[in-house]
PDB file of N, CA and C in Angstrom:
ATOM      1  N   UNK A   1     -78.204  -9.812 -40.274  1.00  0.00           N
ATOM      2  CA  UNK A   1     -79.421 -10.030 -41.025  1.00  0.00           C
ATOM      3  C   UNK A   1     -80.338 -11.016 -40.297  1.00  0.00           C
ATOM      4  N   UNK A   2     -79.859 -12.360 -39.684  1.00  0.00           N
ATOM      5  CA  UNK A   2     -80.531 -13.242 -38.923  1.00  0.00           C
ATOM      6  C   UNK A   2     -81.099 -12.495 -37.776  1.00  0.00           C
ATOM      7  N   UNK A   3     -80.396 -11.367 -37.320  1.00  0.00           N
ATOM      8  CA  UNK A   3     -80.672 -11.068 -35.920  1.00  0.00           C
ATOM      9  C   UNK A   3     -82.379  -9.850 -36.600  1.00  0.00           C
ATOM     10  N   UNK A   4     -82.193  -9.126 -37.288  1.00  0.00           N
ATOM     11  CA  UNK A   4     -83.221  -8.342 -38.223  1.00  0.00           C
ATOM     12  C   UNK A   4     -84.962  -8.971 -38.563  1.00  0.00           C
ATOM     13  N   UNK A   5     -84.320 -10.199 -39.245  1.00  0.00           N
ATOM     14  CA  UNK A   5     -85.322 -11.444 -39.257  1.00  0.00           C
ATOM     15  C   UNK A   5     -86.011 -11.735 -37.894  1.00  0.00           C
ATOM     16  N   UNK A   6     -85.411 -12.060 -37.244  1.00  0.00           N
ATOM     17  CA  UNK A   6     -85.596 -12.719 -35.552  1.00  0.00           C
ATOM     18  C   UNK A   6     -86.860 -11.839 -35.204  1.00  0.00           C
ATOM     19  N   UNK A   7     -86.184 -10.531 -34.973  1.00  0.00           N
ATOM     20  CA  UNK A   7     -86.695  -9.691 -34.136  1.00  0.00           C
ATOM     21  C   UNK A   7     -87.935  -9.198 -35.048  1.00  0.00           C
ATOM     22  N   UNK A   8     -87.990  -8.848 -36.294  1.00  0.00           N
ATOM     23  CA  UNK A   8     -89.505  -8.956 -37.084  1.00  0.00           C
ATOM     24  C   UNK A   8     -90.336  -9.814 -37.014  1.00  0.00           C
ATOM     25  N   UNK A   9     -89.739 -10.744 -36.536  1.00  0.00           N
ATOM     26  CA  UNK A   9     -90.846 -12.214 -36.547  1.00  0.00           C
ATOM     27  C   UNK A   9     -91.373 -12.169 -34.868  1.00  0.00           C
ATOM     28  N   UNK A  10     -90.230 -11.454 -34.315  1.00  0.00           N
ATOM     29  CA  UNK A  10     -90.588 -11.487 -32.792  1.00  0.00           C
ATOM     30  C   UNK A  10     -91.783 -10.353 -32.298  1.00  0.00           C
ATOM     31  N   UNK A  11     -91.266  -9.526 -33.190  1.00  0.00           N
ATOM     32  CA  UNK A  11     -92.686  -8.765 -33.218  1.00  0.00           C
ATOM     33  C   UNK A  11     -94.116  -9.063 -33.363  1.00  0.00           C
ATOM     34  N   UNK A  12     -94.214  -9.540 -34.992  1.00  0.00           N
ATOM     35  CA  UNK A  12     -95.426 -10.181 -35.145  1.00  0.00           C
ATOM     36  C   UNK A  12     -95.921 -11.041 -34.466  1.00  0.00           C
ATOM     37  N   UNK A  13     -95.104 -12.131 -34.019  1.00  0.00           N
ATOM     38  CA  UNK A  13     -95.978 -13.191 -32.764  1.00  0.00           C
ATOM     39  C   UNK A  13     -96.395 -12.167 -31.565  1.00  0.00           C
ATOM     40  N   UNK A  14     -95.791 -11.034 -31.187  1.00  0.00           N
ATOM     41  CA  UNK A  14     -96.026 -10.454 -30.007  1.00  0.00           C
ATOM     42  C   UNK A  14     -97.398  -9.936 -30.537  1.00  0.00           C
ATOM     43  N   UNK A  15     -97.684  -9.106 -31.383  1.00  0.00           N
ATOM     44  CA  UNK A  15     -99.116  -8.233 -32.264  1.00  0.00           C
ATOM     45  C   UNK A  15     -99.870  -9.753 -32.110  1.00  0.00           C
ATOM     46  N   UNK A  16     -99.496 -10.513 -32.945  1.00  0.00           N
ATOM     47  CA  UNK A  16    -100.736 -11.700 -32.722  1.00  0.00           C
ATOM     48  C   UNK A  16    -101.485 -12.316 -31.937  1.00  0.00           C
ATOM     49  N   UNK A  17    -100.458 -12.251 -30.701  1.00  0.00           N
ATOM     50  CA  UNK A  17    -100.848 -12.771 -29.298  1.00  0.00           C
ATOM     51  C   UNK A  17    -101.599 -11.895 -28.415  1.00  0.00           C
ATOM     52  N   UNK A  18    -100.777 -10.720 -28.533  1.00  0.00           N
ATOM     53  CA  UNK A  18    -101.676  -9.090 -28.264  1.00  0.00           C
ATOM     54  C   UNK A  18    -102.962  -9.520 -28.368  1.00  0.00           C
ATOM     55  N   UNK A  19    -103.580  -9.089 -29.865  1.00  0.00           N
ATOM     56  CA  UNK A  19    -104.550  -9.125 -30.405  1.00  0.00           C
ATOM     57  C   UNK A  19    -105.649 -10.510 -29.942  1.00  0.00           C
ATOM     58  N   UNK A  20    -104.866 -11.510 -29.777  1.00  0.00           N
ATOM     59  CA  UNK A  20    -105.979 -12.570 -29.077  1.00  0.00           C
ATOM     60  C   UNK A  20    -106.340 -12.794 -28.144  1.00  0.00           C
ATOM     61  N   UNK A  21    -105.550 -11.870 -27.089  1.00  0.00           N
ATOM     62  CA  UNK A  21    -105.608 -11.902 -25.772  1.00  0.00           C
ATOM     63  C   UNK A  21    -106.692 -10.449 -25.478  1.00  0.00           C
ATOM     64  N   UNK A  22    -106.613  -9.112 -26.516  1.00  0.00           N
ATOM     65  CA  UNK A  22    -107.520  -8.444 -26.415  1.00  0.00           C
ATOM     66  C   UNK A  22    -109.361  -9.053 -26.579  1.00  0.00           C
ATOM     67  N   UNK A  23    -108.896  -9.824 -27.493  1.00  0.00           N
ATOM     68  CA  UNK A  23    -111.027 -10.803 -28.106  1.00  0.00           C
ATOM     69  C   UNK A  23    -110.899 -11.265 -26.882  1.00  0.00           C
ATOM     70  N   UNK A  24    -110.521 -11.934 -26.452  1.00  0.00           N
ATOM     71  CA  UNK A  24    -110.385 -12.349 -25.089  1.00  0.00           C
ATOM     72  C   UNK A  24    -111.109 -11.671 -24.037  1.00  0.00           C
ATOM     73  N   UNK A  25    -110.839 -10.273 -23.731  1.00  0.00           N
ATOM     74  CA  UNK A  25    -111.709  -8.729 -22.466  1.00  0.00           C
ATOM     75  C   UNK A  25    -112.522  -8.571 -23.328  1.00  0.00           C
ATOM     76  N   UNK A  26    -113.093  -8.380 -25.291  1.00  0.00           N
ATOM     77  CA  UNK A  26    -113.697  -7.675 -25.879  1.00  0.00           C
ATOM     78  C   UNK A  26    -115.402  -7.781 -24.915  1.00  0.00           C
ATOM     79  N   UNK A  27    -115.755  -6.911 -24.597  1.00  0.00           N
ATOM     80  CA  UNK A  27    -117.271  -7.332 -24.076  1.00  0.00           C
ATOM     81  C   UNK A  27    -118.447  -7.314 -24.978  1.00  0.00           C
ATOM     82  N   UNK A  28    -119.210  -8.485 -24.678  1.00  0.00           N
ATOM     83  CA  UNK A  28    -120.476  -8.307 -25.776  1.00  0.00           C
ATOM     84  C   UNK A  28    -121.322  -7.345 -25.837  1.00  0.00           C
ATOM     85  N   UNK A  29    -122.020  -7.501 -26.409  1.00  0.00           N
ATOM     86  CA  UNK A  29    -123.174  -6.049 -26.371  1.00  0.00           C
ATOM     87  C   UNK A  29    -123.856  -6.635 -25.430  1.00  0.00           C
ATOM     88  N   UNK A  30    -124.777  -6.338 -24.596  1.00  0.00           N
ATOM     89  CA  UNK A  30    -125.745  -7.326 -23.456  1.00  0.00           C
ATOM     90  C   UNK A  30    -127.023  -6.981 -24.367  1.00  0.00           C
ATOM     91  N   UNK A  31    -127.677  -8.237 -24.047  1.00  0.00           N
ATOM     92  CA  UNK A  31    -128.720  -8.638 -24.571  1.00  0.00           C
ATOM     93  C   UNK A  31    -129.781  -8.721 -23.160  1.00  0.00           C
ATOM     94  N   UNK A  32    -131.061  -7.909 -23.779  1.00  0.00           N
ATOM     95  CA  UNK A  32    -131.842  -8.140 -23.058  1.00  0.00           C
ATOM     96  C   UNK A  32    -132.791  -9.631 -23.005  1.00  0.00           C
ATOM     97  N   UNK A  33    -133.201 -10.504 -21.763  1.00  0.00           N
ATOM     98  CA  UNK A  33    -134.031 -11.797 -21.675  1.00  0.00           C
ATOM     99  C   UNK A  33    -135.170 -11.651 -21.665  1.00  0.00           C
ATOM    100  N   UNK A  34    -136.147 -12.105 -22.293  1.00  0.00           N
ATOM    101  CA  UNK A  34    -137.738 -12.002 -22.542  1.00  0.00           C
ATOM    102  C   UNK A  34    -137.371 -13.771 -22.368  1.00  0.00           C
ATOM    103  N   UNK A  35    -139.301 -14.063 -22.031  1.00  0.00           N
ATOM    104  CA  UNK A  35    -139.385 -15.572 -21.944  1.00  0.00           C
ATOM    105  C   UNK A  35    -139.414 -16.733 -22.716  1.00  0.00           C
ATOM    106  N   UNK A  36    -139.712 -15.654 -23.967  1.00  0.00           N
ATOM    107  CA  UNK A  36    -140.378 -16.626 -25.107  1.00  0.00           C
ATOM    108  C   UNK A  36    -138.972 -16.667 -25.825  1.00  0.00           C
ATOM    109  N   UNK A  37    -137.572 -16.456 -25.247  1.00  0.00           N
ATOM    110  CA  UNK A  37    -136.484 -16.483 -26.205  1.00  0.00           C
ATOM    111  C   UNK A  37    -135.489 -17.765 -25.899  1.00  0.00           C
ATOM    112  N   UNK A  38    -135.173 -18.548 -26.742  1.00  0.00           N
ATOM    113  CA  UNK A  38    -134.598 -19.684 -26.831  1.00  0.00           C
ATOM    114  C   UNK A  38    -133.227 -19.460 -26.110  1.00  0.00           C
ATOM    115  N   UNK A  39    -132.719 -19.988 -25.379  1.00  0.00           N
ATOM    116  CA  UNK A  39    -131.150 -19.724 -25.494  1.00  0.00           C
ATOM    117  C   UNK A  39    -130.431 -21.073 -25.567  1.00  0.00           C
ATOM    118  N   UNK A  40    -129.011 -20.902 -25.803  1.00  0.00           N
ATOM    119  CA  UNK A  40    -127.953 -21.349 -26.483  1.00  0.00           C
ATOM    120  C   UNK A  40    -127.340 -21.276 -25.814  1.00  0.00           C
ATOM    121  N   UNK A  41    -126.911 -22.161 -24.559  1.00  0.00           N
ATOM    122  CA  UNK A  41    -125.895 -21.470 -23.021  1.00  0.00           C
ATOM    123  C   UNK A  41    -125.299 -23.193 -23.426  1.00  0.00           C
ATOM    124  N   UNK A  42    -123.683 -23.005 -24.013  1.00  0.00           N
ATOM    125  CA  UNK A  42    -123.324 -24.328 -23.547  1.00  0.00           C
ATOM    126  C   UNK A  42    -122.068 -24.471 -22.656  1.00  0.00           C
ATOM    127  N   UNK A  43    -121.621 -23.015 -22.227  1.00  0.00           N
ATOM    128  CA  UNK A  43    -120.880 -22.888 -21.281  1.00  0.00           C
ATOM    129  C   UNK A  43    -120.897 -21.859 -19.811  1.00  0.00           C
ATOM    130  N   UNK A  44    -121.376 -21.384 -19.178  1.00  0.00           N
ATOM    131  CA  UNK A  44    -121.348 -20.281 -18.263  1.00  0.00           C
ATOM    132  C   UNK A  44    -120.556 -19.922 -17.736  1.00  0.00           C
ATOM    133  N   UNK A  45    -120.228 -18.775 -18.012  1.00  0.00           N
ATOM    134  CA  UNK A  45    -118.700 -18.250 -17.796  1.00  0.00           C
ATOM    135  C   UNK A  45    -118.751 -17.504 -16.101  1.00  0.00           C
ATOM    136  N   UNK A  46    -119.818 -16.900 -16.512  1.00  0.00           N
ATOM    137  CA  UNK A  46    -119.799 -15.877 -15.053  1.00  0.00           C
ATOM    138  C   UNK A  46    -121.509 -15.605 -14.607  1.00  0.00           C
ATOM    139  N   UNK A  47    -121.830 -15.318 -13.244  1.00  0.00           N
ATOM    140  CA  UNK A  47    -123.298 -14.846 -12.820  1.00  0.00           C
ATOM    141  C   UNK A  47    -123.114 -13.880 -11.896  1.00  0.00           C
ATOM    142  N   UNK A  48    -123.618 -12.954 -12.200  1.00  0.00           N
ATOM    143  CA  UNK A  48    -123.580 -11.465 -10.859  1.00  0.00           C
ATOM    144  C   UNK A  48    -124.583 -12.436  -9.773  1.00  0.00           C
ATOM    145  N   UNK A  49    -123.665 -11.265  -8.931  1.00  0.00           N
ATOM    146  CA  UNK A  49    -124.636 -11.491  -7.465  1.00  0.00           C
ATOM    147  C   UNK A  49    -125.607 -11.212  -7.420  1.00  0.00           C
ATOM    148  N   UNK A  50    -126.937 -11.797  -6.647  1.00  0.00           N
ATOM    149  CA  UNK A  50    -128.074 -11.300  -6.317  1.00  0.00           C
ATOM    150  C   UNK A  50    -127.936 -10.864  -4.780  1.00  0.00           C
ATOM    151  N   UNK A  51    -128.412  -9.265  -4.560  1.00  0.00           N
ATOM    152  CA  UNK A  51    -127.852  -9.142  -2.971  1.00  0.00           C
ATOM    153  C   UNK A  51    -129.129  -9.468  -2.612  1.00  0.00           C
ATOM    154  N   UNK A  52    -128.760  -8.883  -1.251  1.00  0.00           N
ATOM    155  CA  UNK A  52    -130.026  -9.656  -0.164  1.00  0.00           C
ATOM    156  C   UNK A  52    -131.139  -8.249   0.246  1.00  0.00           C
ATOM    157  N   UNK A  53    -132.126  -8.229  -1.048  1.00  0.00           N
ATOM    158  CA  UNK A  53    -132.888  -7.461  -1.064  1.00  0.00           C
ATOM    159  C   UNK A  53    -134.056  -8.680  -1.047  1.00  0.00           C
ATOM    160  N   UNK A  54    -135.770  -7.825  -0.867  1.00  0.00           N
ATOM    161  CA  UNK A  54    -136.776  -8.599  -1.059  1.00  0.00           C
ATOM    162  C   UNK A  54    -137.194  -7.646  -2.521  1.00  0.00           C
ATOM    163  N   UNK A  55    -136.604  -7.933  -3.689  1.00  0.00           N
ATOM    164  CA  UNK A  55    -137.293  -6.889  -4.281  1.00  0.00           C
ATOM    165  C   UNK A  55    -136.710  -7.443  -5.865  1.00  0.00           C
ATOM    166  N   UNK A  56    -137.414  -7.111  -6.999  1.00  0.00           N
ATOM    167  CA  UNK A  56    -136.813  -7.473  -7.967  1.00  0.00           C
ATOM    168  C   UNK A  56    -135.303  -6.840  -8.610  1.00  0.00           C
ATOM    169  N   UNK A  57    -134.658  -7.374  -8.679  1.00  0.00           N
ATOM    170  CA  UNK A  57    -133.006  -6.662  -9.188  1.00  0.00           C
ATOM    171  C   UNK A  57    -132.644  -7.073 -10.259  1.00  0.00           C
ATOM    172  N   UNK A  58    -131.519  -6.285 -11.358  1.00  0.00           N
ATOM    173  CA  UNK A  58    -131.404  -6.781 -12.193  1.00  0.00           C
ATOM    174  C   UNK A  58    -130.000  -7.919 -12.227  1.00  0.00           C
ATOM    175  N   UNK A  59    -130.122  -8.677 -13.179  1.00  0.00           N
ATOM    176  CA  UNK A  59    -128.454  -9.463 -12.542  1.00  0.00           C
ATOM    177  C   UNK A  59    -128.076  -9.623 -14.455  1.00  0.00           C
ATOM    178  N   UNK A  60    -126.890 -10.004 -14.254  1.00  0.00           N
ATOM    179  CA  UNK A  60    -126.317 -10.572 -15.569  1.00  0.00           C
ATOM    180  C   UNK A  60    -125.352 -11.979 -15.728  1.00  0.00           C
ATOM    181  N   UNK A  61    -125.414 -12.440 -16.823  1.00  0.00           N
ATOM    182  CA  UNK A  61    -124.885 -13.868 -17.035  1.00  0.00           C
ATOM    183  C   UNK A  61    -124.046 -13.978 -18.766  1.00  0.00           C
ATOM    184  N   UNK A  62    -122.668 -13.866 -18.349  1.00  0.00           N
ATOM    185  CA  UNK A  62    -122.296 -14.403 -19.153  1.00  0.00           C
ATOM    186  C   UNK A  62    -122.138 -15.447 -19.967  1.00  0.00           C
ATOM    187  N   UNK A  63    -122.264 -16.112 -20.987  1.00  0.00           N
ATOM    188  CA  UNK A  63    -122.244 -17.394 -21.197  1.00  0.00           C
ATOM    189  C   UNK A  63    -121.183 -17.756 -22.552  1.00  0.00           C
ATOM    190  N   UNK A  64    -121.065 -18.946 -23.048  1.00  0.00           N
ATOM    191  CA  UNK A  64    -120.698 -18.801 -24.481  1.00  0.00           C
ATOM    192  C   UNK A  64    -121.652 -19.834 -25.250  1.00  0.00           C
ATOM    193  N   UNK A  65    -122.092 -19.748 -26.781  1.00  0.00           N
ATOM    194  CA  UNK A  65    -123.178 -20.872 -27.024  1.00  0.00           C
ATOM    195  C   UNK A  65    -122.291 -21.734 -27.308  1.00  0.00           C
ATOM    196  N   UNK A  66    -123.091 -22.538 -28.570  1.00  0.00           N
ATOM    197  CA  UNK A  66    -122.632 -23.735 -28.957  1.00  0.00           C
ATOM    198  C   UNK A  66    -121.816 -23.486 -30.028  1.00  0.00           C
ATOM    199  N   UNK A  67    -121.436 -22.680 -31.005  1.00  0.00           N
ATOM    200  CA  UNK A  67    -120.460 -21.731 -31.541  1.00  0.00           C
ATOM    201  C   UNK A  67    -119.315 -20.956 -30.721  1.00  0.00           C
ATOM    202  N   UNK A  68    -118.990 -20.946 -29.459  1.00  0.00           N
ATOM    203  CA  UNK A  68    -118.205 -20.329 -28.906  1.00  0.00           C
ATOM    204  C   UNK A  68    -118.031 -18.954 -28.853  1.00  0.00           C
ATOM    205  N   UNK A  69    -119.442 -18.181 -29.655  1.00  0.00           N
ATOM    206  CA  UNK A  69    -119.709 -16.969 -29.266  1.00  0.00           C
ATOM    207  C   UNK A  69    -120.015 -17.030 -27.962  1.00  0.00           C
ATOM    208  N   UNK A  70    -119.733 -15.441 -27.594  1.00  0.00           N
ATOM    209  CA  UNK A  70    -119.628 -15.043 -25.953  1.00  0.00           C
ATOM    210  C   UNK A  70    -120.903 -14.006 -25.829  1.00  0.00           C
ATOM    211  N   UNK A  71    -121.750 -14.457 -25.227  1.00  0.00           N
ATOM    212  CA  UNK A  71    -122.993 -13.505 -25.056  1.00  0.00           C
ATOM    213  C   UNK A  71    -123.160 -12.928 -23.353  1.00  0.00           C
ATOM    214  N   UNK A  72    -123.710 -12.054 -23.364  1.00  0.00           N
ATOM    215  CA  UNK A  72    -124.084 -11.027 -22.288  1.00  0.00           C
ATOM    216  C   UNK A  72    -125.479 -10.885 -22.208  1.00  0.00           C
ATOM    217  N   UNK A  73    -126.084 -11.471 -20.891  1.00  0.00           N
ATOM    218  CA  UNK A  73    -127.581 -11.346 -20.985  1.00  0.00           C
ATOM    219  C   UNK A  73    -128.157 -11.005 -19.811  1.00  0.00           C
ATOM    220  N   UNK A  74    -128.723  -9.739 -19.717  1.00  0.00           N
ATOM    221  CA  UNK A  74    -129.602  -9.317 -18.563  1.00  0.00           C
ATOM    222  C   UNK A  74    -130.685  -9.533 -18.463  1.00  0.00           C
ATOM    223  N   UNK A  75    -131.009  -9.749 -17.152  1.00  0.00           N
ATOM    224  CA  UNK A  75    -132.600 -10.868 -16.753  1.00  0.00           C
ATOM    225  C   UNK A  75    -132.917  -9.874 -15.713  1.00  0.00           C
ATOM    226  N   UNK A  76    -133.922 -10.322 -15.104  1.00  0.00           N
ATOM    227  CA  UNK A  76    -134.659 -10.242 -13.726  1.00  0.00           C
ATOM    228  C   UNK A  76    -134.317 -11.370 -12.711  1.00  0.00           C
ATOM    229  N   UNK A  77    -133.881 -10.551 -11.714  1.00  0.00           N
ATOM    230  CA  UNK A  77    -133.860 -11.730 -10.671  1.00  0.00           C
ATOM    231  C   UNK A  77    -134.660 -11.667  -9.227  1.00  0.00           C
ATOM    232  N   UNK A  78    -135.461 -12.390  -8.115  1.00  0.00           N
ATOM    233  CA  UNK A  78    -136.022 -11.964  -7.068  1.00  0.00           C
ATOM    234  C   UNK A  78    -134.300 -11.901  -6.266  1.00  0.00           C
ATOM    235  N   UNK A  79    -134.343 -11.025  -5.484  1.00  0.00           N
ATOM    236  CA  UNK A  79    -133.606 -10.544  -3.842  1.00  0.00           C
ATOM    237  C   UNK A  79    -133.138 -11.913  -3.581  1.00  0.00           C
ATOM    238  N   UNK A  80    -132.741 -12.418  -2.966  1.00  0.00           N
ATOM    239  CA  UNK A  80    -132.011 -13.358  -1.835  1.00  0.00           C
ATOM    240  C   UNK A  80    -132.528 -12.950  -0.121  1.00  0.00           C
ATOM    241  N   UNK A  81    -133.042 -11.209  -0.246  1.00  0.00           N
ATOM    242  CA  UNK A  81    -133.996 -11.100   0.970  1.00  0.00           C
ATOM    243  C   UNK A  81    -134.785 -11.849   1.709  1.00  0.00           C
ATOM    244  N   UNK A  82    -134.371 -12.527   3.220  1.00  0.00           N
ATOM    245  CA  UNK A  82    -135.266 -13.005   4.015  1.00  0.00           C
ATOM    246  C   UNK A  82    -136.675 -12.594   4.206  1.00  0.00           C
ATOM    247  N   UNK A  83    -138.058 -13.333   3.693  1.00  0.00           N
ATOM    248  CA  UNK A  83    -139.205 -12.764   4.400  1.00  0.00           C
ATOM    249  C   UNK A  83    -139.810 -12.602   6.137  1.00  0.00           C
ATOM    250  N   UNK A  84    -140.504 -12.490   6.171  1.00  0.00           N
ATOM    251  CA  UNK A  84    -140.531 -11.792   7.218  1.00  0.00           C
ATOM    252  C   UNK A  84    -141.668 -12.904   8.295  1.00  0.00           C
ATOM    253  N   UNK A  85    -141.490 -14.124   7.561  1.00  0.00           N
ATOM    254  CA  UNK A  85    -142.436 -15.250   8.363  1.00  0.00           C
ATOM    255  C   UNK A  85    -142.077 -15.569   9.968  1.00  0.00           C
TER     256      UNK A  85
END
């Protein structure tokens, strides 16, 4: 019976841990950046690359606010492209 117990309980911690480790990958919806929009960045998790174009590209930035929601936000970024001076 102890051993029955054990292993039900061993389960559920396994589902629980599962499950928090999935919110964990869950991805946000991405949000598009306009200028006039406030943000709430009190951690930065991740920034795509900007390659080495002369040209506008799009990039993205993960962040989390001040609530520990996890947001996804696509911007505009200029190239990293050398000009041609």
């Amino acid at each position: 019976m102890k051993a029955l117990v054990a292993l039900v309980f061993g389960g559920l911690c396994s589902t629980a841990m599962a499950n928090e480790v999935a919110q964990d990958f869950k991805q946000p919806p991405v949000e598009r950046y306009n200028y006039s929009q406030h943000l709430d960045i009190a951690r930065v998790i991740s920034v795509s690359e900007v390659p080495d174009v002369r040209e506008l590209v799009p990039a993205r930035m993960i962040y989390e606010d001040s609530k520990g929601q996890r947001h996804t936000l696509e911007y505009t970024a200029m190239g990293k492209g050398l000009t041609d001076d």
